[in-house]
PDB file of N, CA and C in Angstrom:
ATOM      1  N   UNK A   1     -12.819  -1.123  15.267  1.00  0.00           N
ATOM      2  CA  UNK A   1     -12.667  -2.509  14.876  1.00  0.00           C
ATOM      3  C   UNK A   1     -12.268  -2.558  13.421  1.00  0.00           C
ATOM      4  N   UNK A   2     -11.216  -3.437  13.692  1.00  0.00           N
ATOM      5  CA  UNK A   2     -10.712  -3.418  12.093  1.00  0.00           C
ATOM      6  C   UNK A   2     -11.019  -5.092  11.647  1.00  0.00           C
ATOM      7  N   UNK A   3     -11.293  -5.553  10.539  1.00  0.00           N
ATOM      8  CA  UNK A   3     -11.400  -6.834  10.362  1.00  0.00           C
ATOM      9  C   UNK A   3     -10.721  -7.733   8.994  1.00  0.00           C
ATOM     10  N   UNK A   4      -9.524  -8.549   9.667  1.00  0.00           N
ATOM     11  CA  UNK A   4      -8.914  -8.755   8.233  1.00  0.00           C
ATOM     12  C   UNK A   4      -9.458 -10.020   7.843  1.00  0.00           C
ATOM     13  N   UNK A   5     -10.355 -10.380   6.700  1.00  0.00           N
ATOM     14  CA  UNK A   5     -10.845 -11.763   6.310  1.00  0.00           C
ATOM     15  C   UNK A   5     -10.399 -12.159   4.754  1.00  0.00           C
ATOM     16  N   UNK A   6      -8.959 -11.485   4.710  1.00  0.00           N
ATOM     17  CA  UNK A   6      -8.631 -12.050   3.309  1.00  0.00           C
ATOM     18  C   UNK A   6      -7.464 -12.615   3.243  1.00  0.00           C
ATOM     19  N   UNK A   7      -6.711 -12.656   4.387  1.00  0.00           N
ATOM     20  CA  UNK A   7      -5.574 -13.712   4.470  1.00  0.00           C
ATOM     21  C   UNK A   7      -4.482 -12.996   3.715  1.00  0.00           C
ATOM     22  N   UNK A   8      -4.429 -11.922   3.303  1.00  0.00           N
ATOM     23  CA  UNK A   8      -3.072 -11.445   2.372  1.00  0.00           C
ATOM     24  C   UNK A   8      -2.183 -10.459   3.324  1.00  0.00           C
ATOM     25  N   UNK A   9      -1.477  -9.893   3.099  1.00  0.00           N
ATOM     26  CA  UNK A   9      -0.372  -9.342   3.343  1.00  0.00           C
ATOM     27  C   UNK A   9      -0.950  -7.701   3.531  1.00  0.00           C
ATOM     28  N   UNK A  10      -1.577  -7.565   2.653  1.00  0.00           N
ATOM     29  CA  UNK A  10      -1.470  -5.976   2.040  1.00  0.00           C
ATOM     30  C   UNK A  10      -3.090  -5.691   3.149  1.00  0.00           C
ATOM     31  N   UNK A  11      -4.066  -6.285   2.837  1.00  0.00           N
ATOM     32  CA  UNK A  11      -5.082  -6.534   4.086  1.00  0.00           C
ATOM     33  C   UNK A  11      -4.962  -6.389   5.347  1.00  0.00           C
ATOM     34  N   UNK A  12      -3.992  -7.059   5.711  1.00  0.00           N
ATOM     35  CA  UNK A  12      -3.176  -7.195   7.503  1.00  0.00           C
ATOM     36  C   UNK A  12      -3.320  -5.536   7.613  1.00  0.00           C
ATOM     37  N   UNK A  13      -1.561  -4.961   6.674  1.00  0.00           N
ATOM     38  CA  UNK A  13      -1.250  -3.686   6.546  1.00  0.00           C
ATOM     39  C   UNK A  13      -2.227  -2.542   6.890  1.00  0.00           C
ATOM     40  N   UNK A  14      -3.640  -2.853   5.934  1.00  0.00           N
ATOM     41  CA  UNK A  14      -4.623  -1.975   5.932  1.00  0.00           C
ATOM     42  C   UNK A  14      -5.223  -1.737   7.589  1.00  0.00           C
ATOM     43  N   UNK A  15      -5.502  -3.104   7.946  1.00  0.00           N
ATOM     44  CA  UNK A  15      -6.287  -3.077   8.883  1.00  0.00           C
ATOM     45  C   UNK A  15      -5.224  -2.696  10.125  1.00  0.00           C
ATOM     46  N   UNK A  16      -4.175  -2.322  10.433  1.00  0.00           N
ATOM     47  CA  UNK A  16      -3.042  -1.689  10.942  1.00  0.00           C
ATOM     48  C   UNK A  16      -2.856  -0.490  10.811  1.00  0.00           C
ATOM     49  N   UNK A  17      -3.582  -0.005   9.870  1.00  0.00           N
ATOM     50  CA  UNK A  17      -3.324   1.812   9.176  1.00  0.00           C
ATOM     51  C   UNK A  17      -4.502   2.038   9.869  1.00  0.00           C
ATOM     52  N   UNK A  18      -5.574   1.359   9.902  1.00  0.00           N
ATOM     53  CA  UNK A  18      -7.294   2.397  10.166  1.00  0.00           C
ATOM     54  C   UNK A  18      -7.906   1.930  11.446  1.00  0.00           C
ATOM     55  N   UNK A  19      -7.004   1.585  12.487  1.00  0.00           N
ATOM     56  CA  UNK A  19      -7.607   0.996  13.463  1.00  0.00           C
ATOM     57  C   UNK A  19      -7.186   2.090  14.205  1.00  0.00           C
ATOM     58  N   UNK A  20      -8.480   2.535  15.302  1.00  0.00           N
ATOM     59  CA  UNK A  20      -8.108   3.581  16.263  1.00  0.00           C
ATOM     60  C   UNK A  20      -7.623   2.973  17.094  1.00  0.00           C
ATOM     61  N   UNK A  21      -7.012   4.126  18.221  1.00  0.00           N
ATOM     62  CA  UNK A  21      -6.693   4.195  19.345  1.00  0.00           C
ATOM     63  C   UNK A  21      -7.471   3.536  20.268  1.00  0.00           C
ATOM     64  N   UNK A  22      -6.894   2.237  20.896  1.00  0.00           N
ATOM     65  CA  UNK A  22      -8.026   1.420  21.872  1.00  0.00           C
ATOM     66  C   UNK A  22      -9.113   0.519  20.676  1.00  0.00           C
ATOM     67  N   UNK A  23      -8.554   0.363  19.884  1.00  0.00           N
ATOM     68  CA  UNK A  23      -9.513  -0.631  18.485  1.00  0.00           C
ATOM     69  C   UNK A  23      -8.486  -1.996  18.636  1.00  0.00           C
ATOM     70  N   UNK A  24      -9.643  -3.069  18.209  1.00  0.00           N
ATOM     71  CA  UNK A  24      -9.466  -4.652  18.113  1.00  0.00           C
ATOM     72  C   UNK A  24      -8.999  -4.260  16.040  1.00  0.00           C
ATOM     73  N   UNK A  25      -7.965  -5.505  16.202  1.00  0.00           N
ATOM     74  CA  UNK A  25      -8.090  -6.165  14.511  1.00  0.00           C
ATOM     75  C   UNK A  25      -8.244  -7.470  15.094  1.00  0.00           C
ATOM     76  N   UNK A  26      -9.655  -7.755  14.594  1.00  0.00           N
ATOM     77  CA  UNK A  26      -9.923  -9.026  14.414  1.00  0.00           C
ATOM     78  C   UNK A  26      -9.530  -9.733  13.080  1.00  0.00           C
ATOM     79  N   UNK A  27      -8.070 -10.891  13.268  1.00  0.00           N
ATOM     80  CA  UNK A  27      -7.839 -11.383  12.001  1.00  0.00           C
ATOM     81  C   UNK A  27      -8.997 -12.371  11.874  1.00  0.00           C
ATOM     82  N   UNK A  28      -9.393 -12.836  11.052  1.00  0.00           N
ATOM     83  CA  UNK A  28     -10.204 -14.549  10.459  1.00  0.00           C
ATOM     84  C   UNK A  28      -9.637 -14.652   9.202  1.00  0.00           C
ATOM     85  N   UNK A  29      -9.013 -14.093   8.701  1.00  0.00           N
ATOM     86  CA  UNK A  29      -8.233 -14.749   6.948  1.00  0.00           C
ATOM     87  C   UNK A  29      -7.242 -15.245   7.116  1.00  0.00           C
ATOM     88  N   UNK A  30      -7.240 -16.717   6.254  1.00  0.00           N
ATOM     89  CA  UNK A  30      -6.347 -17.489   6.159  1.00  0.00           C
ATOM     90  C   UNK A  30      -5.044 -16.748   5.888  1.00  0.00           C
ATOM     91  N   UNK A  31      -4.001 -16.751   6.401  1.00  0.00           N
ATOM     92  CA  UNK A  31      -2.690 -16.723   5.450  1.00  0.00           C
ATOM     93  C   UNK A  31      -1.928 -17.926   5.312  1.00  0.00           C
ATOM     94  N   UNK A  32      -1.291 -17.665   3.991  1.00  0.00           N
ATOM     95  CA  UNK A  32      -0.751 -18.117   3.050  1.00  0.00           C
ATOM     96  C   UNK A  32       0.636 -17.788   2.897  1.00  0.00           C
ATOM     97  N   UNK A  33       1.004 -16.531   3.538  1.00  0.00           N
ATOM     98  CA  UNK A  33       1.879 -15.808   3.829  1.00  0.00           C
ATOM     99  C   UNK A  33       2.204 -15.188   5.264  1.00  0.00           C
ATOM    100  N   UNK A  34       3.560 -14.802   4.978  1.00  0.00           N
ATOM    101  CA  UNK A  34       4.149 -13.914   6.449  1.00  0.00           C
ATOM    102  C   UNK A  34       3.810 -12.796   6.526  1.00  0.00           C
ATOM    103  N   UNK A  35       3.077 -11.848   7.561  1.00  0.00           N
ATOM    104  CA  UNK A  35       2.752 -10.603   7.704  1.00  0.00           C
ATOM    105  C   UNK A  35       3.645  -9.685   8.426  1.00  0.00           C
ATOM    106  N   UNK A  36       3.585  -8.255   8.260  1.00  0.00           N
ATOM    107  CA  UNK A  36       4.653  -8.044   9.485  1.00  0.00           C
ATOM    108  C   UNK A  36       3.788  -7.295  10.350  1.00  0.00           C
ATOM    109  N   UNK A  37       4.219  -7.325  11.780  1.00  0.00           N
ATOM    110  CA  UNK A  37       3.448  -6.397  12.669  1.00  0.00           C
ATOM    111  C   UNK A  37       4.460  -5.569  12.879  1.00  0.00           C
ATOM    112  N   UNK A  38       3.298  -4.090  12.690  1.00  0.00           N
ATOM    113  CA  UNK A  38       3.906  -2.797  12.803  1.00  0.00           C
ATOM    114  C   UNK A  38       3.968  -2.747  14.135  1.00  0.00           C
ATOM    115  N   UNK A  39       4.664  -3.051  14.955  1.00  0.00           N
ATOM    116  CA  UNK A  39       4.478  -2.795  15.947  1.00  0.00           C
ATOM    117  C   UNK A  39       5.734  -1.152  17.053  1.00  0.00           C
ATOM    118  N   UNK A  40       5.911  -0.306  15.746  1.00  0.00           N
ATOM    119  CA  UNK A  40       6.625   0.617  15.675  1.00  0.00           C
ATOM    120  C   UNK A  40       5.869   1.472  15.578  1.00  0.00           C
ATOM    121  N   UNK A  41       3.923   1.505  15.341  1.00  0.00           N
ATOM    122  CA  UNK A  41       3.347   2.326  15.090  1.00  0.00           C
ATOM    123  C   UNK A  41       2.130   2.234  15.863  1.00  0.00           C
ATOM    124  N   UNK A  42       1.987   1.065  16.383  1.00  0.00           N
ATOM    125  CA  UNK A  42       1.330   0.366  17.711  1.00  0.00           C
ATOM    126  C   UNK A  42       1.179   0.328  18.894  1.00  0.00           C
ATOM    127  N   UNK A  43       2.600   0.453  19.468  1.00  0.00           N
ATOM    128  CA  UNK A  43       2.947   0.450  20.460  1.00  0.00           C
ATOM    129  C   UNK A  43       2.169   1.206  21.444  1.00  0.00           C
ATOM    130  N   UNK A  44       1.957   2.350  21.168  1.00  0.00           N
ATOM    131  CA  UNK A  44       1.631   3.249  22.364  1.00  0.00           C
ATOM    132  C   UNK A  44      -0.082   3.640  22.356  1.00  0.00           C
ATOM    133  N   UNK A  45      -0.808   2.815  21.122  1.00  0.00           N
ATOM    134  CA  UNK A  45      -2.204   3.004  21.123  1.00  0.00           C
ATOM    135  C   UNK A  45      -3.472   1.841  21.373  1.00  0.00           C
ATOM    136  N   UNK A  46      -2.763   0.892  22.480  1.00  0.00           N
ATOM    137  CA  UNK A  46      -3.748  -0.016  23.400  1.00  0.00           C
ATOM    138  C   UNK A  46      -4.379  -0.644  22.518  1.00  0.00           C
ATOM    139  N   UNK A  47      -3.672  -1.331  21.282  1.00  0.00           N
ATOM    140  CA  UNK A  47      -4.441  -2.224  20.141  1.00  0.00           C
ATOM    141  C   UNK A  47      -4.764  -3.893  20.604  1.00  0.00           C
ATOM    142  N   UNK A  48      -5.793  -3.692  20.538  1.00  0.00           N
ATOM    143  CA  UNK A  48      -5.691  -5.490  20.535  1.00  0.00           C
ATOM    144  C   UNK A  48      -6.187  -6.463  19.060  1.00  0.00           C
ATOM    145  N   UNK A  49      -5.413  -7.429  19.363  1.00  0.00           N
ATOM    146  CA  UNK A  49      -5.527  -8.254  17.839  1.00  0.00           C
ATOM    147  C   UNK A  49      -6.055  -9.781  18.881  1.00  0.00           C
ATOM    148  N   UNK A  50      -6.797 -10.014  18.093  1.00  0.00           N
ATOM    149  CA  UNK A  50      -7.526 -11.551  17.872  1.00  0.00           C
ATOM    150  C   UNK A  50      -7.155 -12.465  16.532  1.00  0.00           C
ATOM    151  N   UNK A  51      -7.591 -13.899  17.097  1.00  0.00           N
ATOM    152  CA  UNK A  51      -6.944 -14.442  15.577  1.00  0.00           C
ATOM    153  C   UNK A  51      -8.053 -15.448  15.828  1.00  0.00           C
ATOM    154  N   UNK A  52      -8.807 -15.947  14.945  1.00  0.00           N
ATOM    155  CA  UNK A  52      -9.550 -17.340  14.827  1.00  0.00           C
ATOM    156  C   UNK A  52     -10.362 -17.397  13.867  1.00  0.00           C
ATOM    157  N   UNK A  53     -10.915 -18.856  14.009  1.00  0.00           N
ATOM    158  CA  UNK A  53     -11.278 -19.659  12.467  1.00  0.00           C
ATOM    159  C   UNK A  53     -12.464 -18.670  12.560  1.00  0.00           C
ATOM    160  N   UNK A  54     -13.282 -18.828  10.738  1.00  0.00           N
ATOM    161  CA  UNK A  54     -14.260 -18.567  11.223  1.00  0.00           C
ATOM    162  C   UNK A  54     -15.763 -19.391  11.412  1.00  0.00           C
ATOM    163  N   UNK A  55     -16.093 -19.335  12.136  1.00  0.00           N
ATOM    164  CA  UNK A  55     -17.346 -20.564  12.440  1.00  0.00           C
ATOM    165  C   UNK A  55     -18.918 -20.126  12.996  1.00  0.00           C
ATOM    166  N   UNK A  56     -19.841 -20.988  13.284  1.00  0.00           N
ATOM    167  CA  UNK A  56     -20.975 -20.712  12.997  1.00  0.00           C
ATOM    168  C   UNK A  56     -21.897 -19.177  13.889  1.00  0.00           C
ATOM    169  N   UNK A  57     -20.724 -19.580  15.103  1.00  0.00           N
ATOM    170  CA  UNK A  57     -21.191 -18.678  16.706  1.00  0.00           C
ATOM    171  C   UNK A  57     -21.309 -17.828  16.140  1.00  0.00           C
ATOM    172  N   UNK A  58     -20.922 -16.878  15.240  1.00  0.00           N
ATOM    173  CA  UNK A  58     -21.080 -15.301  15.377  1.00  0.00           C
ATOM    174  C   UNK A  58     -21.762 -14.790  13.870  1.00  0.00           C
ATOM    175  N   UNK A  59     -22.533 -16.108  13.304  1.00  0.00           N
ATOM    176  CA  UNK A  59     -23.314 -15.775  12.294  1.00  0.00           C
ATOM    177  C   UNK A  59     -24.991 -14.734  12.561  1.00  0.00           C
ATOM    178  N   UNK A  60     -25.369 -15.513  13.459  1.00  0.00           N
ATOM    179  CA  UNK A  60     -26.449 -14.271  13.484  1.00  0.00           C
ATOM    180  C   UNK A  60     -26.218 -13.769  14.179  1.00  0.00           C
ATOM    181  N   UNK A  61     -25.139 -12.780  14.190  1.00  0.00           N
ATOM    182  CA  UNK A  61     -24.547 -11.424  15.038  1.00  0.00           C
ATOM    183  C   UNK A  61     -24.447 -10.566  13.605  1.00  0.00           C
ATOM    184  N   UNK A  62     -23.719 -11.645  12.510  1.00  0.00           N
ATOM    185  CA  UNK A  62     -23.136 -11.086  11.763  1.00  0.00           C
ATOM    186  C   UNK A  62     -24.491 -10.855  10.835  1.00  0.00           C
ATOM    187  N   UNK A  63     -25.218 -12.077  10.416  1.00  0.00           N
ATOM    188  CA  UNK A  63     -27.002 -11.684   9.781  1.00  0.00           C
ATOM    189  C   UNK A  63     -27.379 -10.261  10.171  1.00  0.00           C
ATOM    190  N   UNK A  64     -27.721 -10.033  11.879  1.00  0.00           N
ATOM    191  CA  UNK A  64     -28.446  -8.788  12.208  1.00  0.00           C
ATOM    192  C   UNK A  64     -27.931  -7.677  11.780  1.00  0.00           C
ATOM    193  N   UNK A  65     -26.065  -7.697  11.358  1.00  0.00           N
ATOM    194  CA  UNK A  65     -25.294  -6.580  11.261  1.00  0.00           C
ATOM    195  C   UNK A  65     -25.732  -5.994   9.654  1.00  0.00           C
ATOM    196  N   UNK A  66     -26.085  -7.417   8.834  1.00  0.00           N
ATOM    197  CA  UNK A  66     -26.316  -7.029   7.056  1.00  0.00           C
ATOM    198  C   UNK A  66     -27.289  -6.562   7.764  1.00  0.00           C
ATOM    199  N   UNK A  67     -28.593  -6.831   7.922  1.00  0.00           N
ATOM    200  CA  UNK A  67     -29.619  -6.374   7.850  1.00  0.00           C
ATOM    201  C   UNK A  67     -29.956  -5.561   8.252  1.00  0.00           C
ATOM    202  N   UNK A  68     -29.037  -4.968   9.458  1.00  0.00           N
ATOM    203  CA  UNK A  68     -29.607  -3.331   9.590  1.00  0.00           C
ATOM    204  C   UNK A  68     -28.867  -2.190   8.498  1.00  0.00           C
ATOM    205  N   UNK A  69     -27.750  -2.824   7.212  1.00  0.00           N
ATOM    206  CA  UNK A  69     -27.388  -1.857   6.295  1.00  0.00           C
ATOM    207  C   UNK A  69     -25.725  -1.391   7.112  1.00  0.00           C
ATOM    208  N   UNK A  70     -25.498  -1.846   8.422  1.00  0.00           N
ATOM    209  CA  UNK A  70     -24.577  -1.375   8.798  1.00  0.00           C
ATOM    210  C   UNK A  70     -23.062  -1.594   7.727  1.00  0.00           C
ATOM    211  N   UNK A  71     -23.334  -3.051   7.575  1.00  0.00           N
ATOM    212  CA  UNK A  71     -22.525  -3.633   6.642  1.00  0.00           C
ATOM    213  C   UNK A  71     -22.992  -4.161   5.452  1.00  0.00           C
ATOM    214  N   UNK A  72     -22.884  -3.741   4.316  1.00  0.00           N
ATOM    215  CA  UNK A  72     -22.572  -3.919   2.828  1.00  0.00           C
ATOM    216  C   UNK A  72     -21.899  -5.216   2.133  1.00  0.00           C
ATOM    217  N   UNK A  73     -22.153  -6.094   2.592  1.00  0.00           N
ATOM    218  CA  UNK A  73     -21.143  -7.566   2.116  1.00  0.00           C
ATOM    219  C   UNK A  73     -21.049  -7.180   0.368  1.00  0.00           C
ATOM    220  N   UNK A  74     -21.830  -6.609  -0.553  1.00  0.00           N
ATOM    221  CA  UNK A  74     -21.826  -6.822  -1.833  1.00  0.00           C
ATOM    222  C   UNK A  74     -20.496  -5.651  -2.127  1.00  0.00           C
ATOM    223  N   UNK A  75     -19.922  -4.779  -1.172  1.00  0.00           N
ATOM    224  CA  UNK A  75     -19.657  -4.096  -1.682  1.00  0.00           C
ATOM    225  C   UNK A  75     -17.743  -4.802  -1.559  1.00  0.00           C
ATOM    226  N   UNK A  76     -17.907  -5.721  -1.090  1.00  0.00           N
ATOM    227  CA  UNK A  76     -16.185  -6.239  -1.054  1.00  0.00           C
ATOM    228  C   UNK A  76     -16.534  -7.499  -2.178  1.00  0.00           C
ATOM    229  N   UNK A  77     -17.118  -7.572  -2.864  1.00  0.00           N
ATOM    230  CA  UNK A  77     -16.965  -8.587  -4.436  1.00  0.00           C
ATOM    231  C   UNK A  77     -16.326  -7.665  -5.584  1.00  0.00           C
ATOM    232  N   UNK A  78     -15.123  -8.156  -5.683  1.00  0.00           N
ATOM    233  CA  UNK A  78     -14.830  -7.754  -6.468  1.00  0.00           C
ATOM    234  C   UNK A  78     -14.848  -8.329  -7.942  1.00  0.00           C
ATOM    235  N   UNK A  79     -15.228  -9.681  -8.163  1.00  0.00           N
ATOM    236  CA  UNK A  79     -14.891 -10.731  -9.256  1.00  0.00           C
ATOM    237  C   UNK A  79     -16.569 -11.681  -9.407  1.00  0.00           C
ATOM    238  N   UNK A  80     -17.273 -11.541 -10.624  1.00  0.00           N
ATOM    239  CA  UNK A  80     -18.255 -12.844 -10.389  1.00  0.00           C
ATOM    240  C   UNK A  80     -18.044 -13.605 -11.531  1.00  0.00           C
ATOM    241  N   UNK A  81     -18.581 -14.834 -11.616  1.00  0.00           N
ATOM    242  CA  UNK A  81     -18.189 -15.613 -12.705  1.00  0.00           C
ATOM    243  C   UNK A  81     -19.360 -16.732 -12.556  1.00  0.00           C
ATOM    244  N   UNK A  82     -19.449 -16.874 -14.101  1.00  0.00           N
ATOM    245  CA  UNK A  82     -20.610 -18.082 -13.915  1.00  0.00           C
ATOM    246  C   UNK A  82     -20.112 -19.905 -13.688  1.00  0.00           C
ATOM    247  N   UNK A  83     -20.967 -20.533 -12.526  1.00  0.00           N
ATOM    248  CA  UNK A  83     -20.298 -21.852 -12.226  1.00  0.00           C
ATOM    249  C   UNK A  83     -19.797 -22.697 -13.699  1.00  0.00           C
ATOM    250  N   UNK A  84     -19.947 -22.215 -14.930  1.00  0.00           N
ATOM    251  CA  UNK A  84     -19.029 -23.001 -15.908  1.00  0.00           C
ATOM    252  C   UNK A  84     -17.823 -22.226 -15.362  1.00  0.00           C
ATOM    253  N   UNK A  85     -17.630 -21.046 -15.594  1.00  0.00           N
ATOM    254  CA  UNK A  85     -16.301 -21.093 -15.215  1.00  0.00           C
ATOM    255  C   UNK A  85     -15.557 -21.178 -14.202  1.00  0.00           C
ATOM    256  N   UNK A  86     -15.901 -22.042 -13.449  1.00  0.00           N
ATOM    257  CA  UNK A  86     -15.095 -22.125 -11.787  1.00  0.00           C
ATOM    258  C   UNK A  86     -13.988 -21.985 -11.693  1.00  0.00           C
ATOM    259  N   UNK A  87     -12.970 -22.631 -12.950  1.00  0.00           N
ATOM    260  CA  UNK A  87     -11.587 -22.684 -12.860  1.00  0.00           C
ATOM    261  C   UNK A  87     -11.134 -21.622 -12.981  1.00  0.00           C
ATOM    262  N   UNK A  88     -11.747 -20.639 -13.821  1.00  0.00           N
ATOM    263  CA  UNK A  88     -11.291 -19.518 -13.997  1.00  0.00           C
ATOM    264  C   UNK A  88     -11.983 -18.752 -12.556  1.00  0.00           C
ATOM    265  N   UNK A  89     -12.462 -18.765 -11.883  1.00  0.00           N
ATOM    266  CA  UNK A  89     -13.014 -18.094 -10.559  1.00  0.00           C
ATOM    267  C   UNK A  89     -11.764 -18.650  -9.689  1.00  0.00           C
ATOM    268  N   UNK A  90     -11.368 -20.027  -9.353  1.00  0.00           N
ATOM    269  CA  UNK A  90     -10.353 -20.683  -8.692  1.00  0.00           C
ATOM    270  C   UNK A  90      -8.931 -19.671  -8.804  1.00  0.00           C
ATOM    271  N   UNK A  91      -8.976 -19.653 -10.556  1.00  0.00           N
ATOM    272  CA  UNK A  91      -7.099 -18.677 -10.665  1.00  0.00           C
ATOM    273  C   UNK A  91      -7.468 -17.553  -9.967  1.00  0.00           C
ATOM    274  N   UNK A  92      -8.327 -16.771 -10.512  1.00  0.00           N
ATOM    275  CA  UNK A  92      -8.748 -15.531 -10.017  1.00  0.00           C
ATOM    276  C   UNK A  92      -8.141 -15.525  -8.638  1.00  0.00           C
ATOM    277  N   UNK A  93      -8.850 -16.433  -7.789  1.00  0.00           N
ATOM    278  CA  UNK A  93      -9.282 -16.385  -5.854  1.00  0.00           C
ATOM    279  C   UNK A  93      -7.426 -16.747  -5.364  1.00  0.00           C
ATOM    280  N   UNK A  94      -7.414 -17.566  -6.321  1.00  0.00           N
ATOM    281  CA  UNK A  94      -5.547 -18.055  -5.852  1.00  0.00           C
ATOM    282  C   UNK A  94      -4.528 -17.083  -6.225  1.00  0.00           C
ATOM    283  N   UNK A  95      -4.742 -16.263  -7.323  1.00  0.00           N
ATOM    284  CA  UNK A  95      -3.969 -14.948  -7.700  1.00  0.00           C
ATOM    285  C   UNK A  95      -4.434 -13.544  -7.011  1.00  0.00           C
ATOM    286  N   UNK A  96      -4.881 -13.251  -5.846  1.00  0.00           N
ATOM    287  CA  UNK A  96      -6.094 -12.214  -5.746  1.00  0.00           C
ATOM    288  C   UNK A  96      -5.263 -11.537  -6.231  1.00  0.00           C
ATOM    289  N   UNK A  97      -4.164 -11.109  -5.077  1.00  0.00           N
ATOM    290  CA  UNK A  97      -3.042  -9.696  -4.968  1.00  0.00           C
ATOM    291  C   UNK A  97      -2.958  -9.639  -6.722  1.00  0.00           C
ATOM    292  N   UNK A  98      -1.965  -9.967  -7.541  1.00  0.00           N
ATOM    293  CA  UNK A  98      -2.173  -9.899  -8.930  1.00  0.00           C
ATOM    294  C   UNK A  98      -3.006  -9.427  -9.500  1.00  0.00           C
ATOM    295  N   UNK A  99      -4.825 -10.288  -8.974  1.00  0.00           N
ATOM    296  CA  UNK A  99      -5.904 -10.008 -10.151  1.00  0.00           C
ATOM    297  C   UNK A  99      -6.813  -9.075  -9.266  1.00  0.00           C
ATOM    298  N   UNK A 100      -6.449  -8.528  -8.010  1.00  0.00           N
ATOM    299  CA  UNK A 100      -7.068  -7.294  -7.380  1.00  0.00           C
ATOM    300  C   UNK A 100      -8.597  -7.766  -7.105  1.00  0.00           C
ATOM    301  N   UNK A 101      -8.292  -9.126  -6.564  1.00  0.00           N
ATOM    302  CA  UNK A 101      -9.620 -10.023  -6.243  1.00  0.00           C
ATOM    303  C   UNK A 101     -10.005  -9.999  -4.617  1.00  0.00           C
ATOM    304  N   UNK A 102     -10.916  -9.398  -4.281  1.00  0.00           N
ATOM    305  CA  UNK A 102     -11.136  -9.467  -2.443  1.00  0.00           C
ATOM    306  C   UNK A 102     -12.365 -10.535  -2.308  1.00  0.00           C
ATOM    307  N   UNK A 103     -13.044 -10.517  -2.860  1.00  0.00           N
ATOM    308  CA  UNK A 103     -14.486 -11.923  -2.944  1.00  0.00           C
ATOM    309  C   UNK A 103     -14.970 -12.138  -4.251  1.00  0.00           C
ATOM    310  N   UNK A 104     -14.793 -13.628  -4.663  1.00  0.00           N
ATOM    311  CA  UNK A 104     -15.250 -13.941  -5.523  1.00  0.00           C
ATOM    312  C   UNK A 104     -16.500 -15.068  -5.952  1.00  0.00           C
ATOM    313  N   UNK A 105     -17.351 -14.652  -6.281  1.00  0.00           N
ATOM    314  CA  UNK A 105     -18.538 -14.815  -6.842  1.00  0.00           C
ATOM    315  C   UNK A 105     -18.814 -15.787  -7.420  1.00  0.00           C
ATOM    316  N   UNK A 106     -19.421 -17.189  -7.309  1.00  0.00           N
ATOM    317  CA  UNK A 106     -20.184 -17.436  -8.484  1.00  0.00           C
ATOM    318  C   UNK A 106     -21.649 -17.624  -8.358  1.00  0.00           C
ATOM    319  N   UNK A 107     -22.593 -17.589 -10.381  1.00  0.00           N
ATOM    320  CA  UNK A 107     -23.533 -17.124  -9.795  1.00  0.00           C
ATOM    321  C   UNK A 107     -24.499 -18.629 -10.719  1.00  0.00           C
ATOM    322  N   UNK A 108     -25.406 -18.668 -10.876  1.00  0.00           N
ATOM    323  CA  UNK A 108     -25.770 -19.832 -11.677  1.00  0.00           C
ATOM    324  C   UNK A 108     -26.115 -19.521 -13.432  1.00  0.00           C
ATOM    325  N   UNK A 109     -26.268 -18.010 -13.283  1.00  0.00           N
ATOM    326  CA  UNK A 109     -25.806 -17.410 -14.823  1.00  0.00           C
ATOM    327  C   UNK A 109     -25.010 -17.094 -14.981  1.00  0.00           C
ATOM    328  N   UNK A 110     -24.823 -15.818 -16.036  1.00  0.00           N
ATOM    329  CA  UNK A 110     -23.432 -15.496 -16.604  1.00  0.00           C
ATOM    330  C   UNK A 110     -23.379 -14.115 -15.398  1.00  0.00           C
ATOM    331  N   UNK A 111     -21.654 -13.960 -15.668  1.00  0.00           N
ATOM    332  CA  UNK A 111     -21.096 -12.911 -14.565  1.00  0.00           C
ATOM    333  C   UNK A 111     -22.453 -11.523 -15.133  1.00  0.00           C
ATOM    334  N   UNK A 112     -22.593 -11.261 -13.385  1.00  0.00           N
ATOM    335  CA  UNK A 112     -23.433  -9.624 -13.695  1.00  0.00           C
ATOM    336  C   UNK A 112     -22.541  -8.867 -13.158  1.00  0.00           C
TER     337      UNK A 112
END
């Protein structure tokens, strides 16, 4: 299972490179942009892709998944910022590709 939840271009790509043989990419990130499907490198390894919003159903699937350590949510923040600076958290989140931003943070102090 590959999972793209950042809506960019280069994300899609990734999750196209590391998906096994007989593996889902589940998209849920917005795009903003056109992606391309490899489908020259696809073809012959039984991939399936999903696409949808994301919404409440598969939150405590996704709770039990942090909490057994399987998944790491802290470890895809790349950016934190304190709520004075939102605007500057906003450019950040709207420039990711540029500012090499995958989740951005705010916290009610200053960035840790």
């Amino acid at each position: 299972m590959a999972i793209e939840a950042v809506g960019v271009p280069a994300t899609f790509d990734i999750c196209q490179a590391i998906v096994a043989a007989g593996g889902r990419i589940a998209n849920v990130g917005v795009h903003g942009k056109p992606v391309e499907l490899h489908l020259e490198k696809l073809w012959d390894r039984n991939i399936a892709i999903t696409t949808r919003l994301v919404d409440t159903v598969t939150t405590p699937m996704l709770l039990k998944v942090v909490r057994s350590g399987k998944l790491q949510p802290g470890k895809l923040v790349t950016h934190r910022f304190a709520m004075s600076d939102i605007m500057k958290a906003y450019d950040t989140f709207g420039n990711a590709a540029k500012e090499g931003a995958l989740k951005v943070v705010l916290t009610n102090g200053g960035p840790r």
